[in-house]
Protein backbone atom coordinates (compact mmCIF):
# COMPACT_ATOMS: atom_id res chain seq x y z
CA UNK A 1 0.00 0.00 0.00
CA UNK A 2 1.38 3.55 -0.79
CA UNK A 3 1.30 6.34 1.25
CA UNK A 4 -1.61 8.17 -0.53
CA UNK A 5 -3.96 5.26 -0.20
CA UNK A 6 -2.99 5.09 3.42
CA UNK A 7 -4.02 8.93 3.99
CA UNK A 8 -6.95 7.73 2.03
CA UNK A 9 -8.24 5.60 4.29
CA UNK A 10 -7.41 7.04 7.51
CA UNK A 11 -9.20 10.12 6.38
CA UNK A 12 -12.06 7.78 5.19
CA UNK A 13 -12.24 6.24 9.15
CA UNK A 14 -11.92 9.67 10.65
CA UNK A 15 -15.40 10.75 8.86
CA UNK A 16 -16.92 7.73 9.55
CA UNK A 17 -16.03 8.23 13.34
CA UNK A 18 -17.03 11.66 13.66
CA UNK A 19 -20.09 11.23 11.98
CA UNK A 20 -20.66 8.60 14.37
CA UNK A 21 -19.85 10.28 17.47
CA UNK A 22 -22.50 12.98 15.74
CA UNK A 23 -25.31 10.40 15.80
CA UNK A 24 -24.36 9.54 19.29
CA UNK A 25 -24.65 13.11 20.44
CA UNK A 26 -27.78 13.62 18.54
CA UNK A 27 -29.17 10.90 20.43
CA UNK A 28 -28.50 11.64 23.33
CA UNK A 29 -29.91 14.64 23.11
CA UNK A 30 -33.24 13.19 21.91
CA UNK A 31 -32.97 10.92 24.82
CA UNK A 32 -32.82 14.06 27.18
CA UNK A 33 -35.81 15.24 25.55
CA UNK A 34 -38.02 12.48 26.22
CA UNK A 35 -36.87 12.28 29.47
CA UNK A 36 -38.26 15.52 30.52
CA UNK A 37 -41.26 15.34 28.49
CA UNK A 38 -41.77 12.32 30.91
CA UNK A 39 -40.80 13.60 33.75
CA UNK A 40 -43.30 12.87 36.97
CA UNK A 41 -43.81 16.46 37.39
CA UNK A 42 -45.50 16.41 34.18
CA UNK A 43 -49.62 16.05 33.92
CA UNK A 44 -50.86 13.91 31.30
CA UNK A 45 -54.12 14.44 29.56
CA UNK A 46 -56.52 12.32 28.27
CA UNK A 47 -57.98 13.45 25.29
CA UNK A 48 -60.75 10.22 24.83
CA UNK A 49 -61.27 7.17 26.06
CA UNK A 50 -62.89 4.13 24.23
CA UNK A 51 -64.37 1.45 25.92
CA UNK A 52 -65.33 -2.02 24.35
CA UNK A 53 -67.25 -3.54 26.41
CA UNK A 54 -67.86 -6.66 24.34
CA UNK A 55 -64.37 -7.13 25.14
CA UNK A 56 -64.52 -7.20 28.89
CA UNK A 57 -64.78 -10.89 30.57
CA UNK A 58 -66.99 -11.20 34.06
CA UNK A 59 -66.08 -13.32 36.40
CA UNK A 60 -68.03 -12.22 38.91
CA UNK A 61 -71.35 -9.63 38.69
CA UNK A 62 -72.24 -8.07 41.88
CA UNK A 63 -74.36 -4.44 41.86
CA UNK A 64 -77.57 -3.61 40.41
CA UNK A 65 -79.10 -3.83 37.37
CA UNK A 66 -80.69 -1.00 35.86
CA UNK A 67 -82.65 -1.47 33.51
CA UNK A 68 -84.35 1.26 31.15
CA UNK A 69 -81.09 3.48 32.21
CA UNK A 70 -79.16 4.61 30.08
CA UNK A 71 -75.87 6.69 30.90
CA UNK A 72 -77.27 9.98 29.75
CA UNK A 73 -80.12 8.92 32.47
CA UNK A 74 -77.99 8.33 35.48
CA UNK A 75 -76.23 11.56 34.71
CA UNK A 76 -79.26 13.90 35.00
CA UNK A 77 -80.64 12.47 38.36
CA UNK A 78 -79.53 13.82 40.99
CA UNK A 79 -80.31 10.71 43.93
CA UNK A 80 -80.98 7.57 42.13
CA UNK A 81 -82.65 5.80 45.36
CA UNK A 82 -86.47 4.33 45.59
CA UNK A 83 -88.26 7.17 47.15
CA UNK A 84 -89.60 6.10 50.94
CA UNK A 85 -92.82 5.51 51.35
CA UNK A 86 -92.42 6.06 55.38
CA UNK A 87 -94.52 2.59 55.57
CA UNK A 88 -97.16 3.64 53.80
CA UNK A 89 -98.94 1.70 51.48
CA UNK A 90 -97.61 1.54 48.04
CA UNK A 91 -99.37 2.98 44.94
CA UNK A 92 -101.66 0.67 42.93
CA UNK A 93 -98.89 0.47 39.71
CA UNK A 94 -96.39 -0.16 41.96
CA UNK A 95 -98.09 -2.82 43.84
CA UNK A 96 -98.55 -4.24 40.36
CA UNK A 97 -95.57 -4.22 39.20
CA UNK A 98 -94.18 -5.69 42.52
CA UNK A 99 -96.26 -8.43 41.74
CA UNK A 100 -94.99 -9.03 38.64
CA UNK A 101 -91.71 -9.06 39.43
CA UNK A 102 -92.72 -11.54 41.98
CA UNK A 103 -95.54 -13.87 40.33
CA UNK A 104 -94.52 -13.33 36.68
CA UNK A 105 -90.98 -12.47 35.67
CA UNK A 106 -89.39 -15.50 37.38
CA UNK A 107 -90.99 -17.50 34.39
CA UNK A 108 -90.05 -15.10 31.85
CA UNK A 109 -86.45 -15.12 33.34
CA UNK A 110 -86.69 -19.04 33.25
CA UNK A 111 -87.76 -19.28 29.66
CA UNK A 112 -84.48 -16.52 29.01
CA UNK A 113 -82.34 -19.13 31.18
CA UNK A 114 -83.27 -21.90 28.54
CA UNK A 115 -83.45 -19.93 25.21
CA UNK A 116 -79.67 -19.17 25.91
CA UNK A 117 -78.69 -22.56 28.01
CA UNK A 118 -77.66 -20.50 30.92
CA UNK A 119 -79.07 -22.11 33.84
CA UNK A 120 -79.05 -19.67 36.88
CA UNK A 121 -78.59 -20.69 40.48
CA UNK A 122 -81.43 -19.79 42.72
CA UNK A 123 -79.80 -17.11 45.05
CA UNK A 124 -78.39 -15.49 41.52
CA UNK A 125 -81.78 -15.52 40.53
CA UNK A 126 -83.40 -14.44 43.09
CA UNK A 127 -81.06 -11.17 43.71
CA UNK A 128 -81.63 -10.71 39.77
CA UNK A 129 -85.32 -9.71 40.65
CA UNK A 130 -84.94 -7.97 43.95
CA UNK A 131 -82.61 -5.57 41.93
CA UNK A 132 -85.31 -5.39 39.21
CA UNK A 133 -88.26 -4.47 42.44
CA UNK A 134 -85.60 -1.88 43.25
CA UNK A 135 -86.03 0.23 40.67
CA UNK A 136 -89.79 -0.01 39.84
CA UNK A 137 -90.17 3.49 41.67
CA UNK A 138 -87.61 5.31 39.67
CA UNK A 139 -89.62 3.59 36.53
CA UNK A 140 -92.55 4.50 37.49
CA UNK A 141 -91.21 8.19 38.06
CA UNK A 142 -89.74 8.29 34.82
CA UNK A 143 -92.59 7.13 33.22
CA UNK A 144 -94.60 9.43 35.04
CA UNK A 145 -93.26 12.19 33.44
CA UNK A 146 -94.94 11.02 29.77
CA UNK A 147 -97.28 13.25 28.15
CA UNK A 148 -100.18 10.98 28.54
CA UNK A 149 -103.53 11.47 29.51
CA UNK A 150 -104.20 10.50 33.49
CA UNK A 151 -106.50 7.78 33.01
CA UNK A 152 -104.01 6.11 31.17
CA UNK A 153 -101.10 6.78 33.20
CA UNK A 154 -101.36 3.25 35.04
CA UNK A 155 -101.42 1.28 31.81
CA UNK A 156 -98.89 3.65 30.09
CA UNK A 157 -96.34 2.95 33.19
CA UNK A 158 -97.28 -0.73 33.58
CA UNK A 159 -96.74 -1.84 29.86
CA UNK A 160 -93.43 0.37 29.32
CA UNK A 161 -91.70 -1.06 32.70
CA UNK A 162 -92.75 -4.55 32.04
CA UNK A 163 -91.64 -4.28 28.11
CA UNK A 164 -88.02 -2.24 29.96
CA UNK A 165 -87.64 -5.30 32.33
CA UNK A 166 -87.96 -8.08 29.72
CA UNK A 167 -85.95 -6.24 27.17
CA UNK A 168 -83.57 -5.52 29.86
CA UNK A 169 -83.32 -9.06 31.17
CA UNK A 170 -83.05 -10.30 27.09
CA UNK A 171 -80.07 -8.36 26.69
CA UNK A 172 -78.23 -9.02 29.73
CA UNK A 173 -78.60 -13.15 28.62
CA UNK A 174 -77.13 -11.99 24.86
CA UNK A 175 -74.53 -10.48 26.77
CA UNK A 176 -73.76 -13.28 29.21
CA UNK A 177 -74.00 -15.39 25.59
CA UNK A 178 -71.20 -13.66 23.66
CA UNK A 179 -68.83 -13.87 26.43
């Protein structure tokens, strides 16, 4: 090798190593960066969240079920508790609709238990419907609030809960199905 090929090459490694040591420094500096983007101090903002709910796997369901809420519902009351009756007797439509909750929707959650081979245990089934009789007063209240003309209030709010509870109790089994 001559002398000139020697310079050659030495001069070729010498720009390959600073351009190296340039890419190093450049990264570092990035690195830097990120760290004090990240830094704990820092808040972080979530712009949206999307839940997929068809997603989610239950193991274990504990809570009420509300059916004929939906979430823009639950975010205009402000106490979503059945109202006390101090003892008193209960209206007529809700004494109705206790008794179908008692006397009628066990079949009708039976018959859902079968359509979709999901056999419920007794207790399960049982705390099913005392969440459903939970939430007849709020139904009624809501349903209350129709446009309707007073002697066909009863009727209106007896044949739009019972429709909410079996729709309500239908969906939760498609659900329970999918998972």
């Amino acid at each position: 090798m001559d002398y000139q090929m020697m310079v050659y090459y030495i001069t070729q490694l010498q720009q390959q190593v600073q351009q190296l040591y340039n890419h190093i420094n450049s990264l570092e500096n990035r690195i830097q960066q990120l760290e004090q983007q990240n830094s704990p101090n820092k808040n972080t903002t979530i712009e949206k969240l999307e839940y997929h709910f068809d997603q989610l796997k239950i193991e274990r369901l504990d809570g009420t079920l509300h059916i004929g809420v939906t979430p823009e519902d639950l975010q205009s009351m402000d106490e979503f508790s059945i109202p006390n009756h101090n003892g008193g007797p209960l209206p007529p439509v809700h004494q109705a609709l206790e008794q179908y909750v008692d006397q009628e929707l066990p079949g009708y959650l039976q018959s859902l238990e079968q359509q979709y081979h999901c056999p419920l245990d007794s207790g399960y089934r049982q705390r099913l419907l005392d969440d459903i009789k939970q939430q007849i007063a709020s139904r009624i209240a809501h349903y209350q609030q129709a446009n309707v003309p007073p002697e066909q209030m009863n009727q209106h709010i007896l044949s739009n809960v019972k429709q909410e509870f079996q729709i309500g109790l239908r969906k939760w089994f498609e659900h329970k199905q999918k998972e």
